[in-house]
C-alpha atoms as a PDB file:
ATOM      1  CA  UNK A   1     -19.817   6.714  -9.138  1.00  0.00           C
ATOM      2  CA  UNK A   2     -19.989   3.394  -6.837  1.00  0.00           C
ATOM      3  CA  UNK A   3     -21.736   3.363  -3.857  1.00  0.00           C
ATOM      4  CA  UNK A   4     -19.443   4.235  -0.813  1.00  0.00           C
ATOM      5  CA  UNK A   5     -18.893   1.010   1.239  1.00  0.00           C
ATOM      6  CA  UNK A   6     -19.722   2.399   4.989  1.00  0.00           C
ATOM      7  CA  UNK A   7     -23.208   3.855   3.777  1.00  0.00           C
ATOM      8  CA  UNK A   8     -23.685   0.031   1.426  1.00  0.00           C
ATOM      9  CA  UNK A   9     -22.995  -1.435   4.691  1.00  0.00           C
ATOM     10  CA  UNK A  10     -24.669   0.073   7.522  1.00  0.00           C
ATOM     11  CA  UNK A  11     -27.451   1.746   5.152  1.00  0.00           C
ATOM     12  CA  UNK A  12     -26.936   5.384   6.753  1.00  0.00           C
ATOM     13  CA  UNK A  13     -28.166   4.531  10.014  1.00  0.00           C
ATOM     14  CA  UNK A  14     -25.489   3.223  12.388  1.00  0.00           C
ATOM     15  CA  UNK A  15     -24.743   6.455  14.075  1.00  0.00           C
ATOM     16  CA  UNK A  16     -27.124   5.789  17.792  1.00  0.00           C
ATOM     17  CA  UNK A  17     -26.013   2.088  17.701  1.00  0.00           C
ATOM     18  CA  UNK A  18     -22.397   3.407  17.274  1.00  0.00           C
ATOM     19  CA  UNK A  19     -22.621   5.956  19.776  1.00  0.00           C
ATOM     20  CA  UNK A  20     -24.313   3.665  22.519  1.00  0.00           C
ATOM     21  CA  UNK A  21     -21.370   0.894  22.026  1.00  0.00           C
ATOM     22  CA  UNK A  22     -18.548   4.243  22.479  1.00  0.00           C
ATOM     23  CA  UNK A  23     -20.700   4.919  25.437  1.00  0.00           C
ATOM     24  CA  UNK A  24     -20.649   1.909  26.860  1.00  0.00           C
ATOM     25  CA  UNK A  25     -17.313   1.560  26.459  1.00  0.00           C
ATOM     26  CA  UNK A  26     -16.407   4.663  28.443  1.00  0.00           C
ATOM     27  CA  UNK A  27     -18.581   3.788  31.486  1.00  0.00           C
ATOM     28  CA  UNK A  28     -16.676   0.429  31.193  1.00  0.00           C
ATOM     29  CA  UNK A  29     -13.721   2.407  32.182  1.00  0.00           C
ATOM     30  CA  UNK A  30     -12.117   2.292  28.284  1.00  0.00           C
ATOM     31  CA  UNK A  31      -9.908   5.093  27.075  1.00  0.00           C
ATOM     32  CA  UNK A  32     -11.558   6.402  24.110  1.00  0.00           C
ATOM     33  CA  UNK A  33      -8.863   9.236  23.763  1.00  0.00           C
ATOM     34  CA  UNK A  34      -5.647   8.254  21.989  1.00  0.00           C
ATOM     35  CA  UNK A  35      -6.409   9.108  18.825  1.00  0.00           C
ATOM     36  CA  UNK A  36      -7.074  12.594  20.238  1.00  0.00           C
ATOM     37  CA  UNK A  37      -3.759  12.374  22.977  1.00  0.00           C
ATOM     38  CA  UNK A  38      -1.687  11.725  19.603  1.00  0.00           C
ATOM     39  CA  UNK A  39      -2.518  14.765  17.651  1.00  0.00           C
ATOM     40  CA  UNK A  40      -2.524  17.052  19.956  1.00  0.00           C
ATOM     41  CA  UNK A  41       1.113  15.856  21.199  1.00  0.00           C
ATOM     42  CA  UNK A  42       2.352  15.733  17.490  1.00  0.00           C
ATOM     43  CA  UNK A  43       0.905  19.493  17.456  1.00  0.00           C
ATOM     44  CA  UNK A  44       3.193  20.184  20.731  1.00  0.00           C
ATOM     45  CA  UNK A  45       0.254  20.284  23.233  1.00  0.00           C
ATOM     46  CA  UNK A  46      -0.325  24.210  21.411  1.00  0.00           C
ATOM     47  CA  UNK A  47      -3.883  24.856  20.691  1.00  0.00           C
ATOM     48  CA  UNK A  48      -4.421  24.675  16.533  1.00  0.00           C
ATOM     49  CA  UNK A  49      -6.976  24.297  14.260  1.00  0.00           C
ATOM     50  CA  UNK A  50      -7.978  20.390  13.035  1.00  0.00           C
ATOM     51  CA  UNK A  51      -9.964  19.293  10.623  1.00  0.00           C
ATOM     52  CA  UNK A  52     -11.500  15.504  11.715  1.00  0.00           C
ATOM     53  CA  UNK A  53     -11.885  13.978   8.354  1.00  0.00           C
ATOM     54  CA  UNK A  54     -15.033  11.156   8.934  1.00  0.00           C
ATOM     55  CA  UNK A  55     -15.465  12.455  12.331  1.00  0.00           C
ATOM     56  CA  UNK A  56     -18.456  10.222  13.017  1.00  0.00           C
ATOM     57  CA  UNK A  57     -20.074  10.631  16.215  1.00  0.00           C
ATOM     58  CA  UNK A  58     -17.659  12.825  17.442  1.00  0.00           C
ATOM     59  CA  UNK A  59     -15.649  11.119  19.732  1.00  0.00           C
ATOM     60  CA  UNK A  60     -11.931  12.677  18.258  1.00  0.00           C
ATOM     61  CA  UNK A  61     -12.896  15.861  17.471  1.00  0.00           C
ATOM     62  CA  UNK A  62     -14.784  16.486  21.012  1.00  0.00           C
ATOM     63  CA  UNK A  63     -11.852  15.527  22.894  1.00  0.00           C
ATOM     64  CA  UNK A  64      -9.928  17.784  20.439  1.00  0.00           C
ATOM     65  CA  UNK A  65     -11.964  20.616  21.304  1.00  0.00           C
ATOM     66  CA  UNK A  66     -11.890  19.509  25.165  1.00  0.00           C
ATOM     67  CA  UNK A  67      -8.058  20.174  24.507  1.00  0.00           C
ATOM     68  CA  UNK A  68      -8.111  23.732  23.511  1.00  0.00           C
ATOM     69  CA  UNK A  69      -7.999  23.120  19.222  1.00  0.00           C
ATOM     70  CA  UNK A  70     -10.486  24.607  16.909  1.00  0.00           C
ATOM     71  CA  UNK A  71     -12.022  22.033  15.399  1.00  0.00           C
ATOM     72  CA  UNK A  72     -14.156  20.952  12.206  1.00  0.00           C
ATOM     73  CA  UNK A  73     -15.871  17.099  12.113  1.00  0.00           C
ATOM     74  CA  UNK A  74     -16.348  15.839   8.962  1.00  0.00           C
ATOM     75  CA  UNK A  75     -18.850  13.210   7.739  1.00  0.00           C
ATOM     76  CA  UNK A  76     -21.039  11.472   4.597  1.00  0.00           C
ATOM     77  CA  UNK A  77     -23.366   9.778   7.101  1.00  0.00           C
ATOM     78  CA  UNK A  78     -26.139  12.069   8.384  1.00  0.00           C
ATOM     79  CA  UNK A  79     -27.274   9.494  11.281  1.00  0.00           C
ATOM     80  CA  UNK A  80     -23.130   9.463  12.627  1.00  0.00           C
ATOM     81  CA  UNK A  81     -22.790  13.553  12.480  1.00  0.00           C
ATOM     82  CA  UNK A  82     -26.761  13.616  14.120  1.00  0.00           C
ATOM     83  CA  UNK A  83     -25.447  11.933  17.093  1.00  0.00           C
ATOM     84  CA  UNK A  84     -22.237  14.044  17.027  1.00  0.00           C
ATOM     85  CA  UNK A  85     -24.418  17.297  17.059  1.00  0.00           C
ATOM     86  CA  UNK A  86     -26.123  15.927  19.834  1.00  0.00           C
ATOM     87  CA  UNK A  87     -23.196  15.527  21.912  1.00  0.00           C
ATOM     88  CA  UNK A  88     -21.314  18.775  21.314  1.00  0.00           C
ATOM     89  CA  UNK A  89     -23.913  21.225  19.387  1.00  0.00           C
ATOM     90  CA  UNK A  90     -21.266  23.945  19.460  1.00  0.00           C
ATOM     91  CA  UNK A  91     -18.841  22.041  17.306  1.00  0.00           C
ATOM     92  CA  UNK A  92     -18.593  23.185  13.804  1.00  0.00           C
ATOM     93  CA  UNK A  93     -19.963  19.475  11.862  1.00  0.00           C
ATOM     94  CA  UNK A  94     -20.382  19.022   8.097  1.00  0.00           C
ATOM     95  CA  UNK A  95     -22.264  16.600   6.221  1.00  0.00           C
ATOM     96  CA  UNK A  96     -19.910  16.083   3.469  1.00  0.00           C
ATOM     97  CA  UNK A  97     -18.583  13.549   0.578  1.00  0.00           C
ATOM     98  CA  UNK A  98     -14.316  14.288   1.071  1.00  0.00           C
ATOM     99  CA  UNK A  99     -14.731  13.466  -2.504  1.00  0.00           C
ATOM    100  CA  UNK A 100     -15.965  16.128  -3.737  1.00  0.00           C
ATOM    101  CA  UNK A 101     -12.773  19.172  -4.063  1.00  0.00           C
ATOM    102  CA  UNK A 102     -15.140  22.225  -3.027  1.00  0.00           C
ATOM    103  CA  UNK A 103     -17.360  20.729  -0.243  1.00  0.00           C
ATOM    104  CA  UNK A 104     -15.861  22.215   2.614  1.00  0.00           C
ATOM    105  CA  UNK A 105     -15.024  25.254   2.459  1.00  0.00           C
ATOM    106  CA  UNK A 106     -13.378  25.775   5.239  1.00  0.00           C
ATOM    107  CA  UNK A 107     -12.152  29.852   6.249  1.00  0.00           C
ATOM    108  CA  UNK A 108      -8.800  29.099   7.147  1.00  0.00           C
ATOM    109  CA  UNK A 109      -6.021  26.299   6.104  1.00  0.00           C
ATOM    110  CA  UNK A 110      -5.498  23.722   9.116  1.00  0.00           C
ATOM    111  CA  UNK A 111      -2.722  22.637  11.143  1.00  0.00           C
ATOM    112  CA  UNK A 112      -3.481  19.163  11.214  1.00  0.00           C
ATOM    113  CA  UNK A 113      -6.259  16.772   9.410  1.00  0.00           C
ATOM    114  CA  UNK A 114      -7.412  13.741  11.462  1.00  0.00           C
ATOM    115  CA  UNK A 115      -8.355  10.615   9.758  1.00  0.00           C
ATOM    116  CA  UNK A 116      -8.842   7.875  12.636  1.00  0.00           C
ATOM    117  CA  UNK A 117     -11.850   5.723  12.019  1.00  0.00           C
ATOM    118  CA  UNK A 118     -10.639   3.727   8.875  1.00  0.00           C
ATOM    119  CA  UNK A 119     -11.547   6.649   6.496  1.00  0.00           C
ATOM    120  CA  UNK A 120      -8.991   4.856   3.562  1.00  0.00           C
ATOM    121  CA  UNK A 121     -11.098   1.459   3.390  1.00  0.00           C
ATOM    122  CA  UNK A 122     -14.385   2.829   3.364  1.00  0.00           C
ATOM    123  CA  UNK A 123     -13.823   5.659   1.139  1.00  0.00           C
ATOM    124  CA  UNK A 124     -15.525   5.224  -2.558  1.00  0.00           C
ATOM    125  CA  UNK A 125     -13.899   3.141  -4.818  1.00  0.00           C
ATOM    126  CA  UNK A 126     -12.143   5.187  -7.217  1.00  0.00           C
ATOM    127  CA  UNK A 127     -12.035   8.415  -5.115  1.00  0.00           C
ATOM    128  CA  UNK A 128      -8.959   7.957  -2.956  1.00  0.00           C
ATOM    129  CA  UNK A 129      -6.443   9.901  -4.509  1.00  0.00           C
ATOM    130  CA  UNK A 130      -9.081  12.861  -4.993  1.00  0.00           C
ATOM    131  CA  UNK A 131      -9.696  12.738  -1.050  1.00  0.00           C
ATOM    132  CA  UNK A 132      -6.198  12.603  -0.355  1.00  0.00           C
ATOM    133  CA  UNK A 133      -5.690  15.880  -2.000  1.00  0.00           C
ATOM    134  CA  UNK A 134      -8.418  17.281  -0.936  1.00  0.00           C
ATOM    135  CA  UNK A 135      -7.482  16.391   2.651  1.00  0.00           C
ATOM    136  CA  UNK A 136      -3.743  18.496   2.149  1.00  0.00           C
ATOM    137  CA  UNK A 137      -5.650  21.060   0.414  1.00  0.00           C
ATOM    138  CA  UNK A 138      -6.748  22.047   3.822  1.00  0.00           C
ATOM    139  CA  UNK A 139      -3.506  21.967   5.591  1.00  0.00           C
ATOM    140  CA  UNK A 140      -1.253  25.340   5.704  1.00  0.00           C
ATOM    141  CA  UNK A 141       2.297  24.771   4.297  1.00  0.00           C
ATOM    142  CA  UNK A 142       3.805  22.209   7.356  1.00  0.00           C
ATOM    143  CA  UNK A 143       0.467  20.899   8.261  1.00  0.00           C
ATOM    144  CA  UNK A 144       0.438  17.196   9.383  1.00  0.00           C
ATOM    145  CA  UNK A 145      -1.891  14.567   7.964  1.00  0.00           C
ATOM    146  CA  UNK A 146      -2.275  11.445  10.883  1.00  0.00           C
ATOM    147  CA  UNK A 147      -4.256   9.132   9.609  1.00  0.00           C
ATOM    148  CA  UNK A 148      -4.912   4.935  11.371  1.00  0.00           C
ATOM    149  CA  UNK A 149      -6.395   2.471   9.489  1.00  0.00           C
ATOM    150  CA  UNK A 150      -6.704  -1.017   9.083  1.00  0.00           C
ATOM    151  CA  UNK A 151      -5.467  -3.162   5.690  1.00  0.00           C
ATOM    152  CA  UNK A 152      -7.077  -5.890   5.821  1.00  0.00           C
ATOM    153  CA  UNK A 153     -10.091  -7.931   7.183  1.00  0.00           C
ATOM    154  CA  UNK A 154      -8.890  -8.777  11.084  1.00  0.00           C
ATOM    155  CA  UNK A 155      -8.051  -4.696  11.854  1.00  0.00           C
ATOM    156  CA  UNK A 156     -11.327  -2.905  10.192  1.00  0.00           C
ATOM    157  CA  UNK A 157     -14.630  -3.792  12.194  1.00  0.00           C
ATOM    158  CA  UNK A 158     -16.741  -4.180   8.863  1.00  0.00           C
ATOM    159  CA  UNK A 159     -17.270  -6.247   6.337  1.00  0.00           C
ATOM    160  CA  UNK A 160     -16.734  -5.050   3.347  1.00  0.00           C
ATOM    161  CA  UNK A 161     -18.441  -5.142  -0.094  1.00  0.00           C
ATOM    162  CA  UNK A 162     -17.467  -8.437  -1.900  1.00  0.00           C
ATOM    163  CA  UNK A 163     -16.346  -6.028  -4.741  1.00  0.00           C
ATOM    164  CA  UNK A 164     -14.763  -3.772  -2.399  1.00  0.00           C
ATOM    165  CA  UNK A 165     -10.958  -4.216  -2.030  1.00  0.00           C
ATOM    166  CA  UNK A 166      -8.819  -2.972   0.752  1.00  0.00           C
ATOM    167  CA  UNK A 167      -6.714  -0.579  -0.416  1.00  0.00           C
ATOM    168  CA  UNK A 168      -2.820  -1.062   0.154  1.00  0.00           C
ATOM    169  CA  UNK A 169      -0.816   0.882   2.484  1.00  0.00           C
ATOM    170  CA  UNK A 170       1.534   1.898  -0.745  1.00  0.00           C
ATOM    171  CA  UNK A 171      -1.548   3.097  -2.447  1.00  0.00           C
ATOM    172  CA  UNK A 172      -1.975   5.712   0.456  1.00  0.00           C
ATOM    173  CA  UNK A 173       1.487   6.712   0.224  1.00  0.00           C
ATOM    174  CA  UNK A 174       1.586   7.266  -3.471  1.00  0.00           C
ATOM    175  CA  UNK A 175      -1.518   9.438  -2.888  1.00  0.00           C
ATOM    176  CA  UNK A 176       0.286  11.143  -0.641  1.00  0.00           C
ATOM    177  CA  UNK A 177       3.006  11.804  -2.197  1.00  0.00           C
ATOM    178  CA  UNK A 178       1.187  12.960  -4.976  1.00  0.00           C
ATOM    179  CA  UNK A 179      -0.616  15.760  -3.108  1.00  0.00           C
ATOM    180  CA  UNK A 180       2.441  17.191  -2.114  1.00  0.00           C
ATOM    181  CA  UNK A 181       2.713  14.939   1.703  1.00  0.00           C
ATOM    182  CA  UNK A 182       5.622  13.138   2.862  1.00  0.00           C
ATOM    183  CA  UNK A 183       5.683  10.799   5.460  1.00  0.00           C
ATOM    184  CA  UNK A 184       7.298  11.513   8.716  1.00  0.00           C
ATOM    185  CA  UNK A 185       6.406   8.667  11.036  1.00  0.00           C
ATOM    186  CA  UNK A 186       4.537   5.768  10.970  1.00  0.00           C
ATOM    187  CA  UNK A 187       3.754   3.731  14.074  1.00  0.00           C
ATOM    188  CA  UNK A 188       1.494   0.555  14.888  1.00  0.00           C
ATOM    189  CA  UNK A 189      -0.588   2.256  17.566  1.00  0.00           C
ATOM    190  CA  UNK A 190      -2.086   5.879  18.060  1.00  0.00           C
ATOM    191  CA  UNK A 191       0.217   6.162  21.431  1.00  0.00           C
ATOM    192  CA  UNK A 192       3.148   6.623  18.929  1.00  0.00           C
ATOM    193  CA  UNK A 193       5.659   3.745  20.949  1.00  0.00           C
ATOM    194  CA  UNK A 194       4.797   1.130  18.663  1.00  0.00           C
ATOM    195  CA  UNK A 195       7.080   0.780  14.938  1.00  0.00           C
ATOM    196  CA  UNK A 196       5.114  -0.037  12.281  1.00  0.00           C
ATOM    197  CA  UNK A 197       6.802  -3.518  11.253  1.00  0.00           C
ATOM    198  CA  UNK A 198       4.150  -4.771   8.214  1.00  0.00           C
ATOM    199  CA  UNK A 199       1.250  -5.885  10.634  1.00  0.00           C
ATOM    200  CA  UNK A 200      -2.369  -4.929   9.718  1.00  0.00           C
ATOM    201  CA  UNK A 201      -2.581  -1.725  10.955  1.00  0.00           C
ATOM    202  CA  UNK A 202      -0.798   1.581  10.431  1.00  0.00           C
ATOM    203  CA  UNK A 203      -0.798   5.177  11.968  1.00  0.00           C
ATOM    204  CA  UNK A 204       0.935   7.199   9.579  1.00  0.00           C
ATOM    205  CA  UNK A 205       1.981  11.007   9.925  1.00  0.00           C
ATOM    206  CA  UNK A 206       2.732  13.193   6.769  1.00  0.00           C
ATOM    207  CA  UNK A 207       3.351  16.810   6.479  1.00  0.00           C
ATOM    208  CA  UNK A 208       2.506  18.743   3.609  1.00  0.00           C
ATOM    209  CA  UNK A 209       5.736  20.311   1.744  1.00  0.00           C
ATOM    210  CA  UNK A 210       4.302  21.405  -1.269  1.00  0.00           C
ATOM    211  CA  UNK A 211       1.287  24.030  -0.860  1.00  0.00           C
ATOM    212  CA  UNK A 212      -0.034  23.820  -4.376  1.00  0.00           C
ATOM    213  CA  UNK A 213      -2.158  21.010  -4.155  1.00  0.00           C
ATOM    214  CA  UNK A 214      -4.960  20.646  -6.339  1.00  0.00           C
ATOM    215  CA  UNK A 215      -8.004  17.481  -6.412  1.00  0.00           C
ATOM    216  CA  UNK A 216      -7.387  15.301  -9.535  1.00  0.00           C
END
């Protein structure tokens, strides 16, 4: 299998650096909290159970929990999830490759997966239709997969491997679609005021209608 891109790039050791520049950023007044904000609206402000697929330091799926939801974080990078056990050591964390169909484990189905720190790009090459349906395998029947991410090189913060392509907004939909998701909204911005209009970046909301999913 290739080498993922976000462990080729930062070498499995970004997760203090990353956490000090989130912390910074929230003593500098920044709201660090939309991504949360967003789920937990399109879950009608009800407590539920969400799965924050590369949670990385923690950030979404703390403020998740600080909301009332049960919540599971998500991560290939040891050094991202160390920092994110640091922060909230009662929070259920994994260290996980989405890739693989029986690495979670999880006890219950979700109501909603997370996927808001550019989880498409820096997935493996070759493995994005297997996390995709791994992802709704976790959802009940009705769950909601809200996933931002960037499409090309101005909207994700990394560089990626020269041999590393971004992978097109149609790709994720025929993923989708082929795990048994349908898209319900799509949106610019994590607030949810903001079409999506064919710009670089793209929140998009699908809910799972078909319950037998299965990883190709």
């Amino acid at each position: 299998m290739a080498e993922n891109p976000w462990l080729a790039v930062t070498g499995g050791t970004a997760g203090p650096g990353y956490a000090a520049r989130f912390a910074d950023l929230e003593a500098a007044g920044e709201d660090l909290h939309g991504e949360a904000r967003r789920v937990h609206a399109l879950l009608d402000g009800r407590p539920g159970t969400v799965l924050d697929a590369g949670c990385g330091t923690g950030r979404v799926a703390i403020h998740l929990a600080r909301l009332g939801h049960h919540v599971v974080g998500a991560d290939l990078d040891a050094s991202m999830l160390g920092e994110a056990r640091a922060a909230a050591p009662e929070l259920d964390w994994r260290l996980v490759d989405l890739a693989d169909p029986g690495a979670l484990d999880l006890d219950r189905p979700v109501d909603a997966v997370v996927a808001a720190g550019n989880l498409w790009p820096l997935l493996t090459p070759g493995t994005h239709a297997t996390v995709v349906a791994v992802l709704a395998g976790q959802l009940r029947p009705g769950g909601l997969l809200v996933a931002g991410f960037g499409l090309d090189v101005d909207h994700v913060p990394f560089t990626l491997p020269d041999d590393v392509p971004f992978p097109s907004l149609a790709d994720y939909d025929a993923a989708c679609a082929a795990a048994g998701l349908a898209l319900r909204e799509r949106t610019a911005d994590w607030a949810g005021r903001e079409p999506y209009a064919g710009g670089g970046y793209a929140v998009s909301v699908h809910v799972l209608t078909d319950r037998r999913v299965e990883a190709p």
